[in-house]
C-alpha atoms as a PDB file:
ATOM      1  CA  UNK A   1       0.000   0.000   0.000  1.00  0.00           C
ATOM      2  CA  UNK A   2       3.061   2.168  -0.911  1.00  0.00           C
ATOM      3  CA  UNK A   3       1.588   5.874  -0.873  1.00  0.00           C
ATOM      4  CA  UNK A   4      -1.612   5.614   1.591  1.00  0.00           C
ATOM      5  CA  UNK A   5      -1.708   7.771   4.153  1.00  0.00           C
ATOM      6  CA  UNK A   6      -4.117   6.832   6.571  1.00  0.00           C
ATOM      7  CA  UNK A   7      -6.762   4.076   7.560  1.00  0.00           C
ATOM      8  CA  UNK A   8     -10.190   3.957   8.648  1.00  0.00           C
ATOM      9  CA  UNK A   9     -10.877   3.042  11.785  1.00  0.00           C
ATOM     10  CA  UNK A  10     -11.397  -0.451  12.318  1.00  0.00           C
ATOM     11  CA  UNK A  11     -12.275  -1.889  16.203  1.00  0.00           C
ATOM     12  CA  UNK A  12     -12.144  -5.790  15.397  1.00  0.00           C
ATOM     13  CA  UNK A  13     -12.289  -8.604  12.463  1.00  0.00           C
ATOM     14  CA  UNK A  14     -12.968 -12.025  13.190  1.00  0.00           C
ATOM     15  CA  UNK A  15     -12.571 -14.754  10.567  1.00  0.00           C
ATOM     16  CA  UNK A  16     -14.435 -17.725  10.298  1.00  0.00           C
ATOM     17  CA  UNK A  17     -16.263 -20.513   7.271  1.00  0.00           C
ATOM     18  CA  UNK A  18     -19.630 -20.922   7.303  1.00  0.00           C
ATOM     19  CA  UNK A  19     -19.505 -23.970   5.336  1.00  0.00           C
ATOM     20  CA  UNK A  20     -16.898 -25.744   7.410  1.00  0.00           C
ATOM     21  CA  UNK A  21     -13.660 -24.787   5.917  1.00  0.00           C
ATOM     22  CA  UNK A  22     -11.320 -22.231   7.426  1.00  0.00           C
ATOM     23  CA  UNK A  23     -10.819 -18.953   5.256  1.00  0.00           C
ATOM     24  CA  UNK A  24     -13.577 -18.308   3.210  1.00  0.00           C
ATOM     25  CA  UNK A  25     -15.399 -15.035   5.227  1.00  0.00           C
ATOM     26  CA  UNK A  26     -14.600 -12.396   7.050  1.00  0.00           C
ATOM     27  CA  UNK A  27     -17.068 -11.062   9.382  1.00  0.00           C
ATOM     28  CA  UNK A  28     -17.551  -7.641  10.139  1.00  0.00           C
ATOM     29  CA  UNK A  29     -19.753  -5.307  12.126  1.00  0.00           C
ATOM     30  CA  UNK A  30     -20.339  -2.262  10.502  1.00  0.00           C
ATOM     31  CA  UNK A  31     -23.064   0.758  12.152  1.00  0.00           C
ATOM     32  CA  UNK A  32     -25.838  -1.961  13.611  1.00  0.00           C
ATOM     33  CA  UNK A  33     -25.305  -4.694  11.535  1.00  0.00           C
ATOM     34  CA  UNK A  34     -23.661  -8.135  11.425  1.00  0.00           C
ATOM     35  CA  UNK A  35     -21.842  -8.683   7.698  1.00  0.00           C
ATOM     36  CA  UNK A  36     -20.190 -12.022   6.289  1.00  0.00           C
ATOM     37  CA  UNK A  37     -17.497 -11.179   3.541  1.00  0.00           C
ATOM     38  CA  UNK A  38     -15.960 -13.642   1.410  1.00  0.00           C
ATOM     39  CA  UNK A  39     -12.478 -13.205   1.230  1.00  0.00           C
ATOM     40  CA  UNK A  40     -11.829 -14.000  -2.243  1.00  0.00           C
ATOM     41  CA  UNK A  41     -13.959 -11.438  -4.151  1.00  0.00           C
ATOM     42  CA  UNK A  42     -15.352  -9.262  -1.393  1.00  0.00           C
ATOM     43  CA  UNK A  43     -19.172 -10.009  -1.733  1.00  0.00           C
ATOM     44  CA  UNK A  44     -21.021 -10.019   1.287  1.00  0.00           C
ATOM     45  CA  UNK A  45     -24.035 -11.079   2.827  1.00  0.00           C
ATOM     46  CA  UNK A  46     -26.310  -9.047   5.995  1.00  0.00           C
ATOM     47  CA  UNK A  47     -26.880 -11.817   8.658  1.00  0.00           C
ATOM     48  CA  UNK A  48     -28.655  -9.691  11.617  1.00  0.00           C
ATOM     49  CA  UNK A  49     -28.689  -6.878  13.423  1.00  0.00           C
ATOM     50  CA  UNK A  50     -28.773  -4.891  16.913  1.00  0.00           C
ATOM     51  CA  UNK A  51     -24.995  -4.504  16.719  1.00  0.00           C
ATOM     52  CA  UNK A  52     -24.464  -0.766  17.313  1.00  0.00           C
ATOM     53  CA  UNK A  53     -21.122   0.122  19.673  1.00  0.00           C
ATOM     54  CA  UNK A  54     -19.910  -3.215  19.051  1.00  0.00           C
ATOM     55  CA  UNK A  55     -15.273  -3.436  19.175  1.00  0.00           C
ATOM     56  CA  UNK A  56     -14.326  -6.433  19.917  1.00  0.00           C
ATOM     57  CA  UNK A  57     -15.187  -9.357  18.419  1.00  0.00           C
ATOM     58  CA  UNK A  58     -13.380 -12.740  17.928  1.00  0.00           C
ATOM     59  CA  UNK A  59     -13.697 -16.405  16.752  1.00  0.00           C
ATOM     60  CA  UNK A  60     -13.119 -20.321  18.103  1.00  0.00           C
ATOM     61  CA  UNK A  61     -14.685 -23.514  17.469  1.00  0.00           C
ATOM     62  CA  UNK A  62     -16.630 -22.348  14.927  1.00  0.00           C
ATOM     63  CA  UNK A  63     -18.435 -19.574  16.518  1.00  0.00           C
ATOM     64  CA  UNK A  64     -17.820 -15.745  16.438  1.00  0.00           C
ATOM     65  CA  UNK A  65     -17.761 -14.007  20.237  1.00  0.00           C
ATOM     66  CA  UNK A  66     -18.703 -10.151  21.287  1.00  0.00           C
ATOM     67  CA  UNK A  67     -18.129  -7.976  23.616  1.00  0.00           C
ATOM     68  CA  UNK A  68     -21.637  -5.403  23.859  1.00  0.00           C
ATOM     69  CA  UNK A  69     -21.846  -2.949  26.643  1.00  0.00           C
ATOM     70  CA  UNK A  70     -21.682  -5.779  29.345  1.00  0.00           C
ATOM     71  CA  UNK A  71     -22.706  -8.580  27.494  1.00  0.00           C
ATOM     72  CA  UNK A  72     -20.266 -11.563  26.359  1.00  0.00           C
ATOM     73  CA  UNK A  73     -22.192 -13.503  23.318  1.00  0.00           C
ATOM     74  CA  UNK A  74     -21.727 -16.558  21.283  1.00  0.00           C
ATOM     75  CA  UNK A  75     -22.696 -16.310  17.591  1.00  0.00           C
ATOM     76  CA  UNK A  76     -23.636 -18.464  14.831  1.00  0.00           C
ATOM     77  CA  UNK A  77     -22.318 -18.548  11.158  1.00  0.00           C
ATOM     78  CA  UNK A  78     -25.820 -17.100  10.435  1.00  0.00           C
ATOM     79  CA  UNK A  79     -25.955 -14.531  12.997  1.00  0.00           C
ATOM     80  CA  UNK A  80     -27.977 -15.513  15.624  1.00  0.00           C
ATOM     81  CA  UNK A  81     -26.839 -15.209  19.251  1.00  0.00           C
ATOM     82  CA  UNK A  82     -26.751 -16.934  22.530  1.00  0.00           C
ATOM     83  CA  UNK A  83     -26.275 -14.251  25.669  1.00  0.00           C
ATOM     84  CA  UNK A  84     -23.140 -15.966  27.569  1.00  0.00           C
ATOM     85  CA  UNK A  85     -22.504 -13.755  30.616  1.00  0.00           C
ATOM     86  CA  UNK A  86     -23.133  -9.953  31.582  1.00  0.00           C
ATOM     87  CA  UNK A  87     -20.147  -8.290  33.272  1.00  0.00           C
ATOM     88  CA  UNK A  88     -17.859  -6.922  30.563  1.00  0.00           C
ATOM     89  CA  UNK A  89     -17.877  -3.297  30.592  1.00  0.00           C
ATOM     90  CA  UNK A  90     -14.651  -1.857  30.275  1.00  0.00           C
ATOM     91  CA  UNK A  91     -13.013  -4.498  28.536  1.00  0.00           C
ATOM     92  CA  UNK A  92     -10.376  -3.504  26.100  1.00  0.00           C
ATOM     93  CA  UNK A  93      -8.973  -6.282  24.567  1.00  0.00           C
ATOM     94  CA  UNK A  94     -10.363  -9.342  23.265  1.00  0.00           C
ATOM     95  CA  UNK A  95      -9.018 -12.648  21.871  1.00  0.00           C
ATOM     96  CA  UNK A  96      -9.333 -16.534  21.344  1.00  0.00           C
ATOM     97  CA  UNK A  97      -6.736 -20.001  21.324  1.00  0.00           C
ATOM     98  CA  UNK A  98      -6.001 -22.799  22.337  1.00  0.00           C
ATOM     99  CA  UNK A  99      -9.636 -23.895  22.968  1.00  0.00           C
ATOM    100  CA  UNK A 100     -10.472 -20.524  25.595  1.00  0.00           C
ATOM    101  CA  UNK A 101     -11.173 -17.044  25.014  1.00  0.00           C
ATOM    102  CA  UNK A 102      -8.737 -14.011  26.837  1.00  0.00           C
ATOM    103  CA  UNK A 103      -9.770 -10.854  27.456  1.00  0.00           C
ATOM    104  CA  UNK A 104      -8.638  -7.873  29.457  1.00  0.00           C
ATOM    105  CA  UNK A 105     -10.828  -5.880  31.853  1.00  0.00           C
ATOM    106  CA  UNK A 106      -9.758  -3.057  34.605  1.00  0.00           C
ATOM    107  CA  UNK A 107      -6.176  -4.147  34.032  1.00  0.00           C
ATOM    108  CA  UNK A 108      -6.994  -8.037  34.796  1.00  0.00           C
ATOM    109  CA  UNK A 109      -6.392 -10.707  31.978  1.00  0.00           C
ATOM    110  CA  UNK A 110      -9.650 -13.470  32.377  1.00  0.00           C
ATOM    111  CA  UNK A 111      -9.782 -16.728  30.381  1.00  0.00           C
ATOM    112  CA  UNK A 112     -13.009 -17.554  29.358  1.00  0.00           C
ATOM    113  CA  UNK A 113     -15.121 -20.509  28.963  1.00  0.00           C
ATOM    114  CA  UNK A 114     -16.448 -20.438  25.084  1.00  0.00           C
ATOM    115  CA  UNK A 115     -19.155 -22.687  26.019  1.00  0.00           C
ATOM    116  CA  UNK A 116     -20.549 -20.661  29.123  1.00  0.00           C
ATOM    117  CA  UNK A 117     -18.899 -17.643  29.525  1.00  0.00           C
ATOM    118  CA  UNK A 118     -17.469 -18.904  33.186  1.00  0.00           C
ATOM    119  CA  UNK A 119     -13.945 -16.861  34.089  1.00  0.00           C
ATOM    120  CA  UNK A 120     -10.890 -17.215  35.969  1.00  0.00           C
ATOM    121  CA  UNK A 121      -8.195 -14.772  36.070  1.00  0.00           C
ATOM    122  CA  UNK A 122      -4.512 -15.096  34.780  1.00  0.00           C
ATOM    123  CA  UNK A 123      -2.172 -14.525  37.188  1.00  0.00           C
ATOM    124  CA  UNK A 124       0.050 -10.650  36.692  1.00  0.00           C
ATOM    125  CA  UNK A 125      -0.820  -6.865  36.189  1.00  0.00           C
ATOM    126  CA  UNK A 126      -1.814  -6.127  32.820  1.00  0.00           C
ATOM    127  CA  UNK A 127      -2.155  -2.313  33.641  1.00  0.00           C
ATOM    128  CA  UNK A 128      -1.487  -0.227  30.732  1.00  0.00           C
ATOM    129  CA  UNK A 129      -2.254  -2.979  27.726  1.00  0.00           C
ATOM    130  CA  UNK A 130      -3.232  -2.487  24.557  1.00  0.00           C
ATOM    131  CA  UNK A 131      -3.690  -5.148  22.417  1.00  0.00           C
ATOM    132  CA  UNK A 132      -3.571  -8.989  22.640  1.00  0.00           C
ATOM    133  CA  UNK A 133      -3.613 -12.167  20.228  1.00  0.00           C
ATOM    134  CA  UNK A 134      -3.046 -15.529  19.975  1.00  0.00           C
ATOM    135  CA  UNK A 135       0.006 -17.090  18.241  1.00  0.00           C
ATOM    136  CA  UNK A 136       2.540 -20.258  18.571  1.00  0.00           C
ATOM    137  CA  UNK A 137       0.332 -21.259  21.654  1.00  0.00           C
ATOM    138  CA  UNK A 138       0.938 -18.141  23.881  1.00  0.00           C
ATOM    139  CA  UNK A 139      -0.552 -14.659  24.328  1.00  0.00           C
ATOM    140  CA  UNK A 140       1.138 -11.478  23.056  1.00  0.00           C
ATOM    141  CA  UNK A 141       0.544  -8.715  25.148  1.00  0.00           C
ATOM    142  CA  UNK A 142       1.527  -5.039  24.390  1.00  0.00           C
ATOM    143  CA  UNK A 143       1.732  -3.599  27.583  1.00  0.00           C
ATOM    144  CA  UNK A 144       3.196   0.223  28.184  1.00  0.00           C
ATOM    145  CA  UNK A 145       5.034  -0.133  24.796  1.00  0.00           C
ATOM    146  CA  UNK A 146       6.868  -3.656  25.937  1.00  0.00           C
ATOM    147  CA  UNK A 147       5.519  -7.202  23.593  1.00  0.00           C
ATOM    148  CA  UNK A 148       5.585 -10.008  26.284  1.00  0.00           C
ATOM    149  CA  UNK A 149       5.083 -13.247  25.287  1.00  0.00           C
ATOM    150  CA  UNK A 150       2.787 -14.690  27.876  1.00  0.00           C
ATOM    151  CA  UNK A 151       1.332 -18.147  29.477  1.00  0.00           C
ATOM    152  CA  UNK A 152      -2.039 -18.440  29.194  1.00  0.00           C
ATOM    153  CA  UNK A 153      -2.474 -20.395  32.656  1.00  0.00           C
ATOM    154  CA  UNK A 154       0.406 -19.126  34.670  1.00  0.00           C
ATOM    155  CA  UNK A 155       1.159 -15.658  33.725  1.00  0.00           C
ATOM    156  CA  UNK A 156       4.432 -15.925  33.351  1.00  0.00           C
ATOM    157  CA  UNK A 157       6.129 -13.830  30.378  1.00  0.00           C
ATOM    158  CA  UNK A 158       9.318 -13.299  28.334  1.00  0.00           C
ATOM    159  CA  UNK A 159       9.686  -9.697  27.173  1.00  0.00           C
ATOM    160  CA  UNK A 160      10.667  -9.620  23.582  1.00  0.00           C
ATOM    161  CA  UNK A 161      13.133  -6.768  22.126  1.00  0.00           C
ATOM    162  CA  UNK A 162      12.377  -3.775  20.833  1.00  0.00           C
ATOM    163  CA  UNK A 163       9.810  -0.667  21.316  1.00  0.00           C
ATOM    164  CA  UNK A 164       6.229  -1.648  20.430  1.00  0.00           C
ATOM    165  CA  UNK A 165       4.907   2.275  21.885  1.00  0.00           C
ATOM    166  CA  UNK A 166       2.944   3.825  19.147  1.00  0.00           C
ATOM    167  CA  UNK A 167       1.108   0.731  18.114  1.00  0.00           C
ATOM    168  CA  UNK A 168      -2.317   1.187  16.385  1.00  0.00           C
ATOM    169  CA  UNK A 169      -3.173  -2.325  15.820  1.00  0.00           C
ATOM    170  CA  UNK A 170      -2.372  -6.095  16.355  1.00  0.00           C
ATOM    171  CA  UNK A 171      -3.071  -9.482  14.871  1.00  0.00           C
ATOM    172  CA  UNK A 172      -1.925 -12.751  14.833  1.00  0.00           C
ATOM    173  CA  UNK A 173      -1.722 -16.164  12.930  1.00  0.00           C
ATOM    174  CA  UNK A 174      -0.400 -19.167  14.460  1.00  0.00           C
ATOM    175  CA  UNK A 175       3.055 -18.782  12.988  1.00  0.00           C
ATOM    176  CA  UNK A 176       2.756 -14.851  13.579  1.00  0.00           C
ATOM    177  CA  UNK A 177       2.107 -11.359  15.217  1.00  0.00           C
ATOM    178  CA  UNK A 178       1.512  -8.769  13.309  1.00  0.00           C
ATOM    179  CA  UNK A 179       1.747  -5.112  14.514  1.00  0.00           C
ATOM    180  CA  UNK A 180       1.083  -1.736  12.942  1.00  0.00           C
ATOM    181  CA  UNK A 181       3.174   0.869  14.079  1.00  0.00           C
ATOM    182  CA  UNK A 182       3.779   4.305  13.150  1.00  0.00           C
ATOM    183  CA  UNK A 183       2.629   3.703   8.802  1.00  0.00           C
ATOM    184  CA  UNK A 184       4.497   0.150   9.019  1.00  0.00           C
ATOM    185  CA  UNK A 185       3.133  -3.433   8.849  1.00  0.00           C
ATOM    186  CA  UNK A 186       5.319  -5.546  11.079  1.00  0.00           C
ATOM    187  CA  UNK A 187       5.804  -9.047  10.731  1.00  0.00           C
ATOM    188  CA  UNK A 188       7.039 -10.798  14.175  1.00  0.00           C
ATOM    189  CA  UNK A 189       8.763 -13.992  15.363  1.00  0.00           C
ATOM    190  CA  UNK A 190       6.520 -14.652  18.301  1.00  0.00           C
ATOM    191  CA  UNK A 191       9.339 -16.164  19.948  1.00  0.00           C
ATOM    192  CA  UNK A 192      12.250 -14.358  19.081  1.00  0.00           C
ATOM    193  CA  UNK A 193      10.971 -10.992  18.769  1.00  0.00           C
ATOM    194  CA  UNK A 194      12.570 -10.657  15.259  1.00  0.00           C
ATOM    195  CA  UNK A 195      10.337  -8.944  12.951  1.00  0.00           C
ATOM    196  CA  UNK A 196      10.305  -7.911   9.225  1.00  0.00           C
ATOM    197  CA  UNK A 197       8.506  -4.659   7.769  1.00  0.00           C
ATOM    198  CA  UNK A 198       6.346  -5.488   5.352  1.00  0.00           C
ATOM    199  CA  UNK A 199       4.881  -2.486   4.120  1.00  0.00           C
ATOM    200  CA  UNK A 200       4.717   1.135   4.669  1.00  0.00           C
ATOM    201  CA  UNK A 201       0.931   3.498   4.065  1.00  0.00           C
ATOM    202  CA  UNK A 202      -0.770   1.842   7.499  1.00  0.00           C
ATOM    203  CA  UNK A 203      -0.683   4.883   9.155  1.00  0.00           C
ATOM    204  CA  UNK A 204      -4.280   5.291  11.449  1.00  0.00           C
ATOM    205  CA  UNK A 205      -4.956   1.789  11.458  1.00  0.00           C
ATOM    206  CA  UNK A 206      -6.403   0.773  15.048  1.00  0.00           C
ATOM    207  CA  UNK A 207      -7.426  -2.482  14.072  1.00  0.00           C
ATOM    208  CA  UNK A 208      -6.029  -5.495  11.521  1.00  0.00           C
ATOM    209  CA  UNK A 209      -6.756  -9.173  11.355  1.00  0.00           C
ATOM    210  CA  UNK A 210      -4.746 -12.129   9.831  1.00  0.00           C
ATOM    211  CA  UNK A 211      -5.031 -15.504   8.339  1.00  0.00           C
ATOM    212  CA  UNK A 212      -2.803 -17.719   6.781  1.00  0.00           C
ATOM    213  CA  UNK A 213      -0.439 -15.786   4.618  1.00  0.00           C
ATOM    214  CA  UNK A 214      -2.756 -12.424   4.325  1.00  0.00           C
ATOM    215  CA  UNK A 215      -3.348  -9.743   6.715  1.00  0.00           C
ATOM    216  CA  UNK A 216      -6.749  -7.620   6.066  1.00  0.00           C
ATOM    217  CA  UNK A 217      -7.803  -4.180   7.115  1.00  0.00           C
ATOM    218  CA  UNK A 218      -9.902  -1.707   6.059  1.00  0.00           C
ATOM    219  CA  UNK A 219      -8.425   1.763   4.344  1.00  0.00           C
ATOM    220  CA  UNK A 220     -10.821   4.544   3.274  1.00  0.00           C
ATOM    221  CA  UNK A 221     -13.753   2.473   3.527  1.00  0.00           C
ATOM    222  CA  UNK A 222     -12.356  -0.722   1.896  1.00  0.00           C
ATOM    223  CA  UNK A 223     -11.606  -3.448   2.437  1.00  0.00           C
ATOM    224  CA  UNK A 224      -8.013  -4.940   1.808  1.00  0.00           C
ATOM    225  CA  UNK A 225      -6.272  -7.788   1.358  1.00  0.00           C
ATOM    226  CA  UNK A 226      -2.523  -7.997   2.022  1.00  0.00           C
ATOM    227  CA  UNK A 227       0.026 -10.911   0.721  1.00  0.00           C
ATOM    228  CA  UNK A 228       2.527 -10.694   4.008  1.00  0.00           C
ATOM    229  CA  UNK A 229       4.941 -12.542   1.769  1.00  0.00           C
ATOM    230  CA  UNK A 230       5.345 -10.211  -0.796  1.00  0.00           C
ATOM    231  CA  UNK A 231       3.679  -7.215   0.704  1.00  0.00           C
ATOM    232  CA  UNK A 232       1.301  -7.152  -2.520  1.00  0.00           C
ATOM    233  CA  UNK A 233      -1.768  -5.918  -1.733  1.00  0.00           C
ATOM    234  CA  UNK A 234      -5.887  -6.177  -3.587  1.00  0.00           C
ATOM    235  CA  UNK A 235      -8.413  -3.999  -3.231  1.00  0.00           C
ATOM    236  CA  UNK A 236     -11.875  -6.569  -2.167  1.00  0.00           C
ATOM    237  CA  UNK A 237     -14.684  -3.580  -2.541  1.00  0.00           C
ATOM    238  CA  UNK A 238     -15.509  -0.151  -0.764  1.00  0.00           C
ATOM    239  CA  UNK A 239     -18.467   0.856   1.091  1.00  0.00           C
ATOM    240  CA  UNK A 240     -17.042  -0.456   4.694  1.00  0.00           C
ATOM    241  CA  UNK A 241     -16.619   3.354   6.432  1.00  0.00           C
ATOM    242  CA  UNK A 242     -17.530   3.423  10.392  1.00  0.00           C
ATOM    243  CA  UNK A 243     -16.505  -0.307  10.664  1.00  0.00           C
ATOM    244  CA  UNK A 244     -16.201  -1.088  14.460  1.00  0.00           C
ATOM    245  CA  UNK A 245     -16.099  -4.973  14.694  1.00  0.00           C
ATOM    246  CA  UNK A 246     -13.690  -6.571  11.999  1.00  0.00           C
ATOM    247  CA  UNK A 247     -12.001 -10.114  12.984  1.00  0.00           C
ATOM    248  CA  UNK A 248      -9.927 -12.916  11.541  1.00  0.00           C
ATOM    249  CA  UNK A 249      -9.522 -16.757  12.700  1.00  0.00           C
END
């Protein structure tokens, strides 16, 4: 994306099948509605609604899971919804692996039953995070500009090199994390910390999402597709402005 300047906003993307198959639709929340994208040619189908002020939004097993005011839900590939549990407000940061889901509320890190919503807390202080995401079977935490690569079950964490302050958005495969920072796409070793830049013209981006060997975000109210081998990029269709829910499996 060599020349763009600046991103729409984009809260979350979550990336599930709805046939079975991983990789075939993005879904997105965009103003009060629910939106499955396929992630070859961009089309896109309205599954329901009542959606407003939704930002974080993530997928396991098969299901998609949001955050709403204080509501935690499970969703269906066709939109419907199952209320899971109801004290959420003020959570910042929400993601899913290894069978639970994570999330970060008045500087605690929970793990969350998919099936019922139950919690426990992770053991730490996760005052001051950002962003967090699943990858090579541990959390990544940005926490007061520092990455940590983190247990899941004990808490305990590795702090990876380099300055991750200024980060805009975060994402994750199971091979990688992916960070925008400054205009730059980062690729990162989620165990080393080494990390390659991909591509400059990121710049605004609060939110990305990643799958296999693409990374996609939304830029001026499209959506697009990024080849993090080659940094090559495709343009799947417009019309996305004042996105707020956007996630990848």
């Amino acid at each position: 994306m060599k020349g763009i300047n600046a991103l729409a906003l984009v809260a979350a993307v979550c990336l599930i099948t709805a046939s079975g198959a991983q990789g075939e639709y993005i879904y997105a929340i965009q103003g009060d509605v629910l939106y499955a994208i396929q992630t070859g040619a961009g089309e896109w189908t309205e599954l329901s609604e009542s959606w407003e002020g939704t930002e974080l939004i993530t997928s396991i097993n098969g299901s998609l899971f949001s955050i709403q005011g204080d509501v935690l839900y499970r969703l269906s590939r066709d939109g419907s919804w199952t209320e899971l549990t109801d004290s959420w407000t003020g959570a910042v940061a929400l993601t899913a692996g290894g069978q639970w889901l994570y999330a970060v509320q008045n500087d605690i890190l929970y793990r969350v039953d998919p099936d019922d919503g139950t919690w426990e807390s992770v053991p730490g202080s996760y005052s001051g995070t950002t962003h967090i995401a699943w990858s090579d079977g541990s959390l990544m935490v940005i926490q007061n500009g520092s990455l940590y690569r983190t247990d899941p079950v004990t808490g305990d964490y590795t702090e990876l090199p380099s300055s991750y302050s200024g980060t805009t958005a975060a994402a994750a495969t199971s091979t990688y994390f992916f960070v925008i920072q400054g205009d730059v796409l980062y690729k990162v070793n989620p165990r080393t910390g080494d990390y390659e830049n991909i591509g400059s013209g990121y710049e605004g981006a609060t939110e990305m999402a990643a799958y296999g060997n693409y990374v996609y975000c939304i830029w001026q109210g499209a959506l697009w597709k990024t080849d993090i081998r080659t940094g090559d990029y495709e343009n799947l269709g417009s019309g996305w402005e004042d996105t707020t829910a956007f996630c990848i499996l």
